[in-house]
Protein backbone atom coordinates (compact mmCIF):
# COMPACT_ATOMS: atom_id res chain seq x y z
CA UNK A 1 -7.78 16.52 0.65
CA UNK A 2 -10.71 16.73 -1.93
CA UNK A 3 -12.26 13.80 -3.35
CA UNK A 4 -13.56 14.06 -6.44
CA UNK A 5 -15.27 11.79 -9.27
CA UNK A 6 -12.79 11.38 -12.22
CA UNK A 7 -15.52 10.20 -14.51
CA UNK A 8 -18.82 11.79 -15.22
CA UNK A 9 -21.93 10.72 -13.46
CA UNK A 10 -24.74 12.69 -14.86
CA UNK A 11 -25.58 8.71 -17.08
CA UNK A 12 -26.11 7.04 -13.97
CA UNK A 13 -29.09 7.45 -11.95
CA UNK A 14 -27.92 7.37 -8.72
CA UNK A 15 -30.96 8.74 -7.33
CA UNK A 16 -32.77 5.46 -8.27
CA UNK A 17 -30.15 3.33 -6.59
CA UNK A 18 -30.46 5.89 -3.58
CA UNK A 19 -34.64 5.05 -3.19
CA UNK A 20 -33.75 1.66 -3.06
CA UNK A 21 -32.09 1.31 -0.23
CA UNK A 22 -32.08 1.17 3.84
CA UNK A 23 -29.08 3.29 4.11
CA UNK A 24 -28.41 6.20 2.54
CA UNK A 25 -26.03 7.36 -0.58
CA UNK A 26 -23.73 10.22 -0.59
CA UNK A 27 -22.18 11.96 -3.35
CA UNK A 28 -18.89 14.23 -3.48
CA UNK A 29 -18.81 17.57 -2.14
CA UNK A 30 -20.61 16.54 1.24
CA UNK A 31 -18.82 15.95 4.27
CA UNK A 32 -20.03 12.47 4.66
CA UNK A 33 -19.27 11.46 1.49
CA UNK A 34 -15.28 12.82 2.50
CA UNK A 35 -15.41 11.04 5.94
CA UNK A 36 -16.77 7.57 4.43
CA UNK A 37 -14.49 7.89 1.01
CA UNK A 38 -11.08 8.67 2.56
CA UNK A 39 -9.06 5.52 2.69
CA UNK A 40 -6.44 5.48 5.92
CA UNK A 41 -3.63 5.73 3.95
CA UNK A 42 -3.60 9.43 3.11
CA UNK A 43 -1.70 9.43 -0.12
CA UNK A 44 -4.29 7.44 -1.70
CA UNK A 45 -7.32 9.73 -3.22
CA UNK A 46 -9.83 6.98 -4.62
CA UNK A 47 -12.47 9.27 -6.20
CA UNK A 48 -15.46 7.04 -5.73
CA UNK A 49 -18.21 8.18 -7.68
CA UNK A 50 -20.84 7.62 -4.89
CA UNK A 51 -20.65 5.84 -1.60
CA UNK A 52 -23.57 3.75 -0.13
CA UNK A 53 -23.95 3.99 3.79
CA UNK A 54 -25.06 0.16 3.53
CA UNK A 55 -27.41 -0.88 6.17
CA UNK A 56 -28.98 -4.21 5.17
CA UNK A 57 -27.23 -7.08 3.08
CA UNK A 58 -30.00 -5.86 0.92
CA UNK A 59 -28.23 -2.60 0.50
CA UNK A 60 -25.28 -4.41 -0.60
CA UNK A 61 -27.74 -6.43 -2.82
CA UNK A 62 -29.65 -3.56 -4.42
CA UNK A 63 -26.09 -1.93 -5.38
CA UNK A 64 -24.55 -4.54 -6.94
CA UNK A 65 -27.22 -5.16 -9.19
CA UNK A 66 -27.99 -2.04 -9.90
CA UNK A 67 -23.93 -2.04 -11.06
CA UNK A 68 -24.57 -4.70 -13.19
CA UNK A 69 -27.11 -2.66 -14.98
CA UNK A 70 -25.52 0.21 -15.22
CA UNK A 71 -22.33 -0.41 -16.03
CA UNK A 72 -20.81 0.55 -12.71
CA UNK A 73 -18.31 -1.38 -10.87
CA UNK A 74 -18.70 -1.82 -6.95
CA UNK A 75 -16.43 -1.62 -4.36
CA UNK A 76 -16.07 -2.13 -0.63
CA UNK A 77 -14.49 -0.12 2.24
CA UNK A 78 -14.65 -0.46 6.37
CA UNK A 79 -12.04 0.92 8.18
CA UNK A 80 -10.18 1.90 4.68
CA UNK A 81 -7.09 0.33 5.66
CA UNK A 82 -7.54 -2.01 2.26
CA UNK A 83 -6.51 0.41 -0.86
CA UNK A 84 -7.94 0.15 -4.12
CA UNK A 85 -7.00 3.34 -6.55
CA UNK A 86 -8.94 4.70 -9.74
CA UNK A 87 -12.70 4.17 -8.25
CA UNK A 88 -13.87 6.89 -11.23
CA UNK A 89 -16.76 4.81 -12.34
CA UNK A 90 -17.43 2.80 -9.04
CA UNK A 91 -19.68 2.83 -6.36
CA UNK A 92 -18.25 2.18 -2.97
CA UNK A 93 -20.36 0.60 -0.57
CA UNK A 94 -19.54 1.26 2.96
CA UNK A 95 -20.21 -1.59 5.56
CA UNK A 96 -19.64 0.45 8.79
CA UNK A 97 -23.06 -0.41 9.95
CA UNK A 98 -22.77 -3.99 10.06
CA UNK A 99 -21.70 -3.91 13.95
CA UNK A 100 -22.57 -7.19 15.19
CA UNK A 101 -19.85 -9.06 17.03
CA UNK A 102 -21.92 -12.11 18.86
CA UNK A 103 -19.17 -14.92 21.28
CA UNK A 104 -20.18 -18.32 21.50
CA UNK A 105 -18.78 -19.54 24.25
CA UNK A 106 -17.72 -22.70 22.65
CA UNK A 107 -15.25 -21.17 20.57
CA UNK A 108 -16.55 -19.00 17.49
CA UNK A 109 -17.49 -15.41 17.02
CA UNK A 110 -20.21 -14.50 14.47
CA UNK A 111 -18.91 -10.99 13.59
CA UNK A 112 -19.82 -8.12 11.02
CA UNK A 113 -18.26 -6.51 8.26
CA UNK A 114 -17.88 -3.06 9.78
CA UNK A 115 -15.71 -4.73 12.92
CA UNK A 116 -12.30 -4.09 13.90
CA UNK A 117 -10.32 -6.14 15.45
CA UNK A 118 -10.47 -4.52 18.90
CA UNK A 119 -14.12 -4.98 19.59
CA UNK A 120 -13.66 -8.98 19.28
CA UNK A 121 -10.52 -9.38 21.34
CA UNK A 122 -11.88 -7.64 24.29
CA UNK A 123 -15.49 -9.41 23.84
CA UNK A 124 -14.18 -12.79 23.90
CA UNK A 125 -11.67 -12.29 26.31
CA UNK A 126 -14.34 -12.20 28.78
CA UNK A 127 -14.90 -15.71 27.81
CA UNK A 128 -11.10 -16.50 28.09
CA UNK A 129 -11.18 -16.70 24.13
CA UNK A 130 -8.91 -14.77 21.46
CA UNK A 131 -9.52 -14.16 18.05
CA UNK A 132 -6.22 -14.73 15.69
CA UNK A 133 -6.10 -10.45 14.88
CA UNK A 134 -3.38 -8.94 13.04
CA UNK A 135 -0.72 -6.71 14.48
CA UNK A 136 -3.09 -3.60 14.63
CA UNK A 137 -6.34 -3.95 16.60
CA UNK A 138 -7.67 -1.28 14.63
CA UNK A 139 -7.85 -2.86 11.20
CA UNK A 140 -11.01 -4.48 9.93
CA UNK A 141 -11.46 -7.95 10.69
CA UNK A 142 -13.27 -8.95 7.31
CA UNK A 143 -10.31 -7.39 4.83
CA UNK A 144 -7.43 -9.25 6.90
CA UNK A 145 -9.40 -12.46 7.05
CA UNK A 146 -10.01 -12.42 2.96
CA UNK A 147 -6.42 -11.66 2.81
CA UNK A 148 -5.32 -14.92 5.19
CA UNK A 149 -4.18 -12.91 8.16
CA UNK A 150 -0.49 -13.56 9.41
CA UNK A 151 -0.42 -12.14 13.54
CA UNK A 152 1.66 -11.59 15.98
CA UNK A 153 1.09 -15.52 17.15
CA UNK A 154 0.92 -17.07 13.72
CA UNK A 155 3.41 -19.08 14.09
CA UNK A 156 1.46 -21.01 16.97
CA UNK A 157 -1.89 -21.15 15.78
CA UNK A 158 -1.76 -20.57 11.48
CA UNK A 159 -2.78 -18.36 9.03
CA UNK A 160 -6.24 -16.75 10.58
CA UNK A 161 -8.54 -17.57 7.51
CA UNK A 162 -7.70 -21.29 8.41
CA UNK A 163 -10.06 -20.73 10.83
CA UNK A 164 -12.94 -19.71 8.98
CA UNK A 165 -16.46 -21.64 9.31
CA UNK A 166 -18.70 -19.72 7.22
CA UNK A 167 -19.07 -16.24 5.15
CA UNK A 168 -22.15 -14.71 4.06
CA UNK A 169 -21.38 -12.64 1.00
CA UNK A 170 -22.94 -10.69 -1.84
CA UNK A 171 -21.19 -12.22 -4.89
CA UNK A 172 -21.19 -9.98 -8.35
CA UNK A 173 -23.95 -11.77 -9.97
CA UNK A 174 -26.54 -10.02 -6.98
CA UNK A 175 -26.54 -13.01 -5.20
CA UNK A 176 -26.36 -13.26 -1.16
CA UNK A 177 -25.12 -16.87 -0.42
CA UNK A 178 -24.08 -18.38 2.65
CA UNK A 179 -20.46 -19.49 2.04
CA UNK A 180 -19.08 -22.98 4.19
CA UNK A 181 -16.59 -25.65 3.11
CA UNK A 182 -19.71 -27.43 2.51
CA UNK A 183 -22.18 -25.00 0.93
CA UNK A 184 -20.35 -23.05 -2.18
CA UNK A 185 -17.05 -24.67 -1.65
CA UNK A 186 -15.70 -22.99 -4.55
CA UNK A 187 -16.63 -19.52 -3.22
CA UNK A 188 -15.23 -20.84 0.40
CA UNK A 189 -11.97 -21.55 -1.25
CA UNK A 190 -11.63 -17.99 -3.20
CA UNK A 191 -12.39 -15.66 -0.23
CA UNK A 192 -9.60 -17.08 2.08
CA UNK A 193 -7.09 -15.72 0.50
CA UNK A 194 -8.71 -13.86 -2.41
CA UNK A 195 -9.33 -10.62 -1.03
CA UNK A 196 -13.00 -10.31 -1.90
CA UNK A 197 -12.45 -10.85 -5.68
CA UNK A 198 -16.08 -12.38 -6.11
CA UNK A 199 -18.25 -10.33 -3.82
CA UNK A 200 -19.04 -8.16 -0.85
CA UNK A 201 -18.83 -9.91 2.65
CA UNK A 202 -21.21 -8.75 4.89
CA UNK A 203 -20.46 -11.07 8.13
CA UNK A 204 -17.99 -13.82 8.85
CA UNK A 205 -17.91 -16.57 11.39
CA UNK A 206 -14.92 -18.02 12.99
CA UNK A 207 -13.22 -20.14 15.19
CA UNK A 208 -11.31 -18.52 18.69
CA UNK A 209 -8.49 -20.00 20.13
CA UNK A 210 -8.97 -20.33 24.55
CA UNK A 211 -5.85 -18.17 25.08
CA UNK A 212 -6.07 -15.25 27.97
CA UNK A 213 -2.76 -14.20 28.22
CA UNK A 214 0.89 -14.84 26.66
CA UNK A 215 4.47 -13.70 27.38
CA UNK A 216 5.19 -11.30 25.01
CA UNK A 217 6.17 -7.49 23.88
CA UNK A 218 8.42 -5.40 22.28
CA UNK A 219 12.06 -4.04 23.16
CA UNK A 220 13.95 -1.28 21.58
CA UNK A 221 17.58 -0.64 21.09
CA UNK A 222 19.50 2.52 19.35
CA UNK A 223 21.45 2.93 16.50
CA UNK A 224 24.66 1.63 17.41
CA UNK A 225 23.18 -1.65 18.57
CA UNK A 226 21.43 -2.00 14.81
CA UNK A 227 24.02 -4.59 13.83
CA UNK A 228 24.30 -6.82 16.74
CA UNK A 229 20.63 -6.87 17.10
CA UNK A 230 20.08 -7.90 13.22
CA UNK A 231 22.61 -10.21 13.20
CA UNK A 232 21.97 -12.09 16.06
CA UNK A 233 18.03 -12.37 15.20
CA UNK A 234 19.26 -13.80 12.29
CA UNK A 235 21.37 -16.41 13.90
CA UNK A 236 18.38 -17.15 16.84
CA UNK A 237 15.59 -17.29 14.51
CA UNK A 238 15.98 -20.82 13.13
CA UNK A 239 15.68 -22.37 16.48
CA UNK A 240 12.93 -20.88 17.25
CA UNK A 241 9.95 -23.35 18.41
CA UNK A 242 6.38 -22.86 17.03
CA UNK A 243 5.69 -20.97 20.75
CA UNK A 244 7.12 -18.33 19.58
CA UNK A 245 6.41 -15.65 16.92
CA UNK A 246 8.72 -12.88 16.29
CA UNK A 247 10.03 -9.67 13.96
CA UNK A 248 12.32 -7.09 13.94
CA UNK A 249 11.73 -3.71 13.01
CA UNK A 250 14.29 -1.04 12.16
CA UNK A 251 12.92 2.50 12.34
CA UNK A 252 13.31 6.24 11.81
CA UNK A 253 10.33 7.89 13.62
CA UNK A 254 8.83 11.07 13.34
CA UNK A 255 8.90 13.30 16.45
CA UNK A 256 5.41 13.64 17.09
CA UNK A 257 3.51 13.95 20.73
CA UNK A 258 2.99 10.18 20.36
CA UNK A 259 6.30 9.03 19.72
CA UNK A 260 8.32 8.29 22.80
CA UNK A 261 11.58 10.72 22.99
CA UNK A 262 14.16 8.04 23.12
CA UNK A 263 12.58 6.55 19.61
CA UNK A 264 11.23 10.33 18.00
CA UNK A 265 13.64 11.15 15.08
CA UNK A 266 16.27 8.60 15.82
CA UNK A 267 17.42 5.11 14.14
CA UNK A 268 16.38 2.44 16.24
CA UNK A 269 15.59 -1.32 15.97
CA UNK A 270 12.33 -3.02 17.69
CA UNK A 271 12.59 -7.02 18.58
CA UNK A 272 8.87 -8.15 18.66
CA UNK A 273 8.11 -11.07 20.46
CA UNK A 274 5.00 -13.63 21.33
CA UNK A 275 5.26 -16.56 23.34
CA UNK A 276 2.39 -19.08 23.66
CA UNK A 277 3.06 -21.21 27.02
CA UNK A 278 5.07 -20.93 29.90
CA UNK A 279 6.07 -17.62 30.70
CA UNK A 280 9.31 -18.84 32.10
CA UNK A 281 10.11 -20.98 28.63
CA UNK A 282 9.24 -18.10 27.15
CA UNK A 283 11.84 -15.74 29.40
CA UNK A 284 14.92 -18.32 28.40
CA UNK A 285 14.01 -18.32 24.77
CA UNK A 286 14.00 -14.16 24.44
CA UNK A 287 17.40 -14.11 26.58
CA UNK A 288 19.70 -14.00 23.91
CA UNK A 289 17.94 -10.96 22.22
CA UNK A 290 18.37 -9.14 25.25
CA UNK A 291 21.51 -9.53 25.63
CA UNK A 292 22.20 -8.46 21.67
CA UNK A 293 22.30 -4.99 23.35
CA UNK A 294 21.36 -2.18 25.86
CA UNK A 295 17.56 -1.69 25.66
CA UNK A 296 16.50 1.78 25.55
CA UNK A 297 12.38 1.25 25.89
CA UNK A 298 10.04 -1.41 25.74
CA UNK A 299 9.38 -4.72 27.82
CA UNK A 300 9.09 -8.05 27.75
CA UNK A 301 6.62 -9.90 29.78
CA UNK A 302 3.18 -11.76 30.49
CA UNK A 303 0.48 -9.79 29.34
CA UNK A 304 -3.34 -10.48 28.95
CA UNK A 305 -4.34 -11.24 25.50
CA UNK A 306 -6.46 -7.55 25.08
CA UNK A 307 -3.05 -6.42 24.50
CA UNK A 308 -1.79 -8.08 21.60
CA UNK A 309 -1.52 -4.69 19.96
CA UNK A 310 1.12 -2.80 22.23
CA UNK A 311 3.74 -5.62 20.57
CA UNK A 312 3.91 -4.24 17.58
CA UNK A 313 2.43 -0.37 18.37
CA UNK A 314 1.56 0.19 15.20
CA UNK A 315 -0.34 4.02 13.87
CA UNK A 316 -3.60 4.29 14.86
CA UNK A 317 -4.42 7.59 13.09
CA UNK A 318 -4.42 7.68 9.31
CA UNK A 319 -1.14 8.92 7.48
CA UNK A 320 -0.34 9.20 4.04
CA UNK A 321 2.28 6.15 3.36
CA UNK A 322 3.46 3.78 0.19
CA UNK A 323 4.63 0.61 1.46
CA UNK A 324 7.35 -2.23 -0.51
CA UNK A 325 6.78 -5.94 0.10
CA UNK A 326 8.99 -8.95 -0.24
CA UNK A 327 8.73 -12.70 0.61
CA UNK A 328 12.27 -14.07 1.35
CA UNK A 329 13.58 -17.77 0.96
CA UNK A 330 16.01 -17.28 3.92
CA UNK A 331 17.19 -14.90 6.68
CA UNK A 332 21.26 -15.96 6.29
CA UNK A 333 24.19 -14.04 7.85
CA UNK A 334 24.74 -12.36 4.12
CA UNK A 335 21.13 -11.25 3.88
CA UNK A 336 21.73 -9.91 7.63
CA UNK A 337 24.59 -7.70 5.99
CA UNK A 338 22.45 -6.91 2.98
CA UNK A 339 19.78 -5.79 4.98
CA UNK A 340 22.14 -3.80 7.75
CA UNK A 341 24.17 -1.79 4.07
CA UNK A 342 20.88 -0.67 3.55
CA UNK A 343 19.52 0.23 7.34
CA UNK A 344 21.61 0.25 9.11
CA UNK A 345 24.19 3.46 11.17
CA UNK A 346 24.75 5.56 8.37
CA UNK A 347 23.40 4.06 5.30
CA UNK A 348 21.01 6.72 4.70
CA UNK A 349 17.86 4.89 5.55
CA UNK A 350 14.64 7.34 5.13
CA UNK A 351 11.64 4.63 5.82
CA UNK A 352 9.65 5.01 9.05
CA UNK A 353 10.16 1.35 9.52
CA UNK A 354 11.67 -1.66 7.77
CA UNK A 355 10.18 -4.68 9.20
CA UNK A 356 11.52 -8.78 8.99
CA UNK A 357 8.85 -11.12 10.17
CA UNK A 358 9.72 -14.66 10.52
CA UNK A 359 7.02 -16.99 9.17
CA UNK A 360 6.71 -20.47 8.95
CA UNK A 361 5.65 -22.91 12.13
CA UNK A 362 1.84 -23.10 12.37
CA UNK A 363 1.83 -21.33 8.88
CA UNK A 364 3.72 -23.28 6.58
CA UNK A 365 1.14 -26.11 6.86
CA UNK A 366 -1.99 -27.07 4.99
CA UNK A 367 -5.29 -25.89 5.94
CA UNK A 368 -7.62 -28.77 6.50
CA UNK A 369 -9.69 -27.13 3.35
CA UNK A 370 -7.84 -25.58 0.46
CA UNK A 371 -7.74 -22.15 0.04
CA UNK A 372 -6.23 -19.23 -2.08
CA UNK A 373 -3.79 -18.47 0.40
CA UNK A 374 -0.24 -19.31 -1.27
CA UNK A 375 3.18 -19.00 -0.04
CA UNK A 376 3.05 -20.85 2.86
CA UNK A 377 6.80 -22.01 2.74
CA UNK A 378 8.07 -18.71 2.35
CA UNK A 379 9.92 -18.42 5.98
CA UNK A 380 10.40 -14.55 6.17
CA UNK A 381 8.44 -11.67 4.79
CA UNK A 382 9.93 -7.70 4.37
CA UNK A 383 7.79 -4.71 4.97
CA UNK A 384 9.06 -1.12 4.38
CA UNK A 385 6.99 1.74 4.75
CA UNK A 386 7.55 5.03 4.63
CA UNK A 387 6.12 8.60 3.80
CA UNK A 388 6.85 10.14 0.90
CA UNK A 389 5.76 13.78 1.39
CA UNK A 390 7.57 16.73 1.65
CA UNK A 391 10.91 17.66 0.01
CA UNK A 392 12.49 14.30 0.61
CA UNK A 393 9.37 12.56 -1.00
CA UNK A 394 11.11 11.38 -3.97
CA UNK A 395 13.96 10.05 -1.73
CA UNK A 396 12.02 8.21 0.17
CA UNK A 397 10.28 6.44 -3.03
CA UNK A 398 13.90 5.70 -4.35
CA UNK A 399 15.02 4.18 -0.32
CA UNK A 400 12.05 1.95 -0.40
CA UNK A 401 12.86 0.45 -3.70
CA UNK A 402 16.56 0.19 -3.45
CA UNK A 403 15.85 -2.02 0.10
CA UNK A 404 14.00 -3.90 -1.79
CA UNK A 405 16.88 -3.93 -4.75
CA UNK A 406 19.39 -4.70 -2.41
CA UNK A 407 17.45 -8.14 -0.97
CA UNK A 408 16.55 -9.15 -3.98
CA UNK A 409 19.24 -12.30 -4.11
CA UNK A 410 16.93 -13.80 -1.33
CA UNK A 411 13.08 -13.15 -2.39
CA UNK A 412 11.07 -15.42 -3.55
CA UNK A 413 9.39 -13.40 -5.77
CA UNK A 414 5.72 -13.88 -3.88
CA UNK A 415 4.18 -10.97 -1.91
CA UNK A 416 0.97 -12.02 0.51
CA UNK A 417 -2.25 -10.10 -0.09
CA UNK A 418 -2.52 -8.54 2.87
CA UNK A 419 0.92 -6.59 2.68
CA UNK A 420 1.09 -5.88 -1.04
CA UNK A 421 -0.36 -1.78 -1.68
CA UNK A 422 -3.33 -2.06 -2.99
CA UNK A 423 -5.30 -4.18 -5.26
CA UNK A 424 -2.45 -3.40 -8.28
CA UNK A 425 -2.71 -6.22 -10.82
CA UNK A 426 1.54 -6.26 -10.24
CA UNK A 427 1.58 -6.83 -6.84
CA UNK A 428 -2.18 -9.27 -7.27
CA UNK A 429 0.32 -11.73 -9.62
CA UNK A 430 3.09 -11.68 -6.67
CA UNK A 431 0.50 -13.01 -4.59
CA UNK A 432 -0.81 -16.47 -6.29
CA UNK A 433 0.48 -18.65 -8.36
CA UNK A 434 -0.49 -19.37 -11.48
CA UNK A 435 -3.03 -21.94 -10.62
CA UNK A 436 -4.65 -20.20 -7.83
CA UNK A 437 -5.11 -16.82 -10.03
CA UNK A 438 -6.34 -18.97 -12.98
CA UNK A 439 -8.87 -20.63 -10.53
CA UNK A 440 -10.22 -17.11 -9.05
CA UNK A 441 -10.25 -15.45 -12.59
CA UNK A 442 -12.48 -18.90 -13.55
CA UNK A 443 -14.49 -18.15 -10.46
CA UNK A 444 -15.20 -14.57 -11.07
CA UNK A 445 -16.40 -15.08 -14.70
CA UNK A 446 -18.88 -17.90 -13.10
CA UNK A 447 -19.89 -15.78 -10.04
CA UNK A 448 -19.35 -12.38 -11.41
CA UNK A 449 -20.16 -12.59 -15.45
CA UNK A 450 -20.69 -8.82 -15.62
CA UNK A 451 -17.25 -7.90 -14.02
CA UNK A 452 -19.15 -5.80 -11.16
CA UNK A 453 -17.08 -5.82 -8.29
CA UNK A 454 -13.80 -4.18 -8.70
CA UNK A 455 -11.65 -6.41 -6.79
CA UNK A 456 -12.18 -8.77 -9.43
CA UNK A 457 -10.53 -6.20 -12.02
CA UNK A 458 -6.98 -6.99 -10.92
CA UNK A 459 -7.07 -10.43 -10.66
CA UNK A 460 -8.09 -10.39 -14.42
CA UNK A 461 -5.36 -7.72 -14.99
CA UNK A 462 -2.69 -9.97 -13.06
CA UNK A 463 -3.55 -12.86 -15.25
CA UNK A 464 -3.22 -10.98 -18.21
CA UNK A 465 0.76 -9.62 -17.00
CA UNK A 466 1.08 -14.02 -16.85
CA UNK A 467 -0.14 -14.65 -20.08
């Protein structure tokens, strides 16, 4: 893939922003400007104009206001899992290099922006502590935290920005600010939840939870179990106590060295499970789901904590990918046929995976600070993704978006940050209400007046599709 600007540069001079700072810049047509540009998601080509190998906050400083007086927007990437398209006339700042991921043993981590996921969960585990991570290790803990952060034990413990104490962030106006529910409240409130609209984080704190293991995994069934499997989730869900945390996944895999043979290249369906407590509580509430079929891979057990990411086994390399979103209002028998016309045995179904995640518990309730995370009562959220390459590219497109047609009786509407494709201002005004985008649009003009940071474009663009 080649990476190119799709705006001229020769106005800006980058080579002043460049003996500025710590780190270093890189421009296209060098290798690290490819390896530090490319987003994970492989069908994405941003086309950064320049990308800053930030070392310091004040690297992060020094290019923001250097933005501001230059015209230049600012962006953000770690791991690149977090897409935003049409970077012609920004400047990406990189935060790879903030590494730090510090344990207190009392029960918060101090962690940088550069982190994954991984490095934290096996850290504090040593302390018998777990950070609330997503469903891949691998993604960046900063991005899924600004986005709220729904994991595989949500249910138990919340939404993961909840549990928050402090940012420090870089916010448009050049500013580095310490960011608590006490100090900047405002800013506090619009970065759980806001996706980074108002600045650059460079390091987060946050609480752990003392959890070393749980009774958990993942069990696979084929094809011809598809119906029984979906329909009897369904009917178990509801019952469900806040222990437990659970999805189902139907999926088409590729056959690839990584894929196990019984799930490469055929139709199968994936019942993901966490359990909080007693392992034994936790074997009686999974029974019926096991006995919705024959299992063809997987297992259900206790596990330590350090594997929290084998339940849902999601890609680790990059791959190109579009995803579809949907927040539902209710997971009945007739959605359970909806969703089975359109994935189940012969219904044509050409995603890699189609994914129902059962919400509510923990999540549905209040924070004890407000934040920009909305859609709390939304009790199921849909996740297709699939790869649109090849001959059957434009297939797959149309698939994705007639799942998404064909459950449309039962969403809400809403999308959550963290699963909508990129920072598009359609799928930005899925994600708030209209009182939470006024609020960060009000917030960026006070904390970003020159429109630097480019997160901030869409939820300006979002308002404007409201208004």
């Amino acid at each position: 893939m080649t990476l190119a600007p799709e705006s001229p540069t020769s106005s800006v001079p980058l080579d002043e922003l460049a003996a500025s700072l710590t780190g270093r810049l890189h421009q296209p047509g060098t290798d690290d400007y490819r390896h530090l540009a490319t987003p994970w998601n492989l069908a994405e080509e941003t086309h950064a104009m320049a990308v800053v190998e930030a070392k310091t906050p004040e690297d992060v400083v020094a290019t923001v206001r250097f933005g501001a007086a230059h015209g230049v927007e600012v962006g953000v990437r770690a791991t690149g899992h977090g897409i935003i398209n049409h970077l012609g006339n920004t400047i990406l700042v990189h935060t790879g290099h903030f590494d730090e991921v510090t344990i207190h043993p009392d029960g918060w981590a101090r962690i940088g922006a550069g982190v994954q996921w991984e490095r934290v969960i096996d850290a504090a585990a040593e302390h018998g502590l777990a950070p609330l991570a997503g469903s891949s290790p691998g993604v960046g803990v900063v991005g899924y935290l600004t986005g709220g952060g729904i994991g595989p034990v949500a249910r138990t413990y919340g939404v993961a920005s909840d549990r928050v104490r402090a940012f420090e962030v870089v916010t448009g106006d050049g500013e580095l600010r310490r960011v608590t529910a006490l100090e900047h409240p405002d800013i506090f409130w619009a970065l759980r939840g806001g996706k980074g609209a108002l600045g650059i984080v460079t390091a987060v704190e946050t609480e752990l939870v003392h959890l070393r293991t749980l009774y958990g995994g993942a069990v696979y069934f084929a094809a011809e179990d598809i119906p029984n499997v979906v329909r009897t989730w369904g009917q178990w869900c509801p019952s469900l106590l806040e222990q437990a945390t659970t999805s189902i996944a139907i999926q088409l895999l590729p056959e690839m060295p990584d894929v196990p043979p019984p799930l490469a290249g055929k139709l199968t369906v994936a019942v993901r499970f966490a359990w909080v407590g007693d392992p034994a509580d936790g074997e009686r509430e999974f029974a019926p789901m096991l006995a919705a079929g024959t299992p063809i891979l997987g297992e259900i057990g206790e596990m330590p904590y350090t594997q929290l990411g084998m339940i849902h086994a999601d890609p680790i390399d990059p791959l190109p990918f579009r995803e579809n979103n949907a927040l539902l209002r209710e997971f009945s028998p007739e959605t359970a046929e909806a969703l089975l016309r359109v994935t189940g045995p012969d219904s044509g179904f050409l995603q890699i995976m189609a994914e129902v995640r059962q919400l509510g518990g923990a999540i549905a309730r209040a924070s004890d600070h407000s934040s920009a995370f909305v859609h709390r009562d939304a009790p199921y959220n849909v996740l297709l993704i699939g790869v649109p390459v090849g001959p059957e590219g434009e297939a797959v497109v149309a698939n994705g978006d007639a799942i998404i047609d064909a459950l449309s009786p039962w969403a809400t509407g809403g999308g959550l940050p963290n699963f909508s494709p990129g920072m598009v201002a359609e799928e930005v005004a899925r994600s708030y209400d209209d009182l939470t985008l006024r609020r960060l649009a009000d917030l960026i003009e006070e904390y970003d007046p020159q429109h630097v940071i480019r997160a901030g474009r869409a939820i300006r663009e979002a308002l404007d599709l409201k208004s």
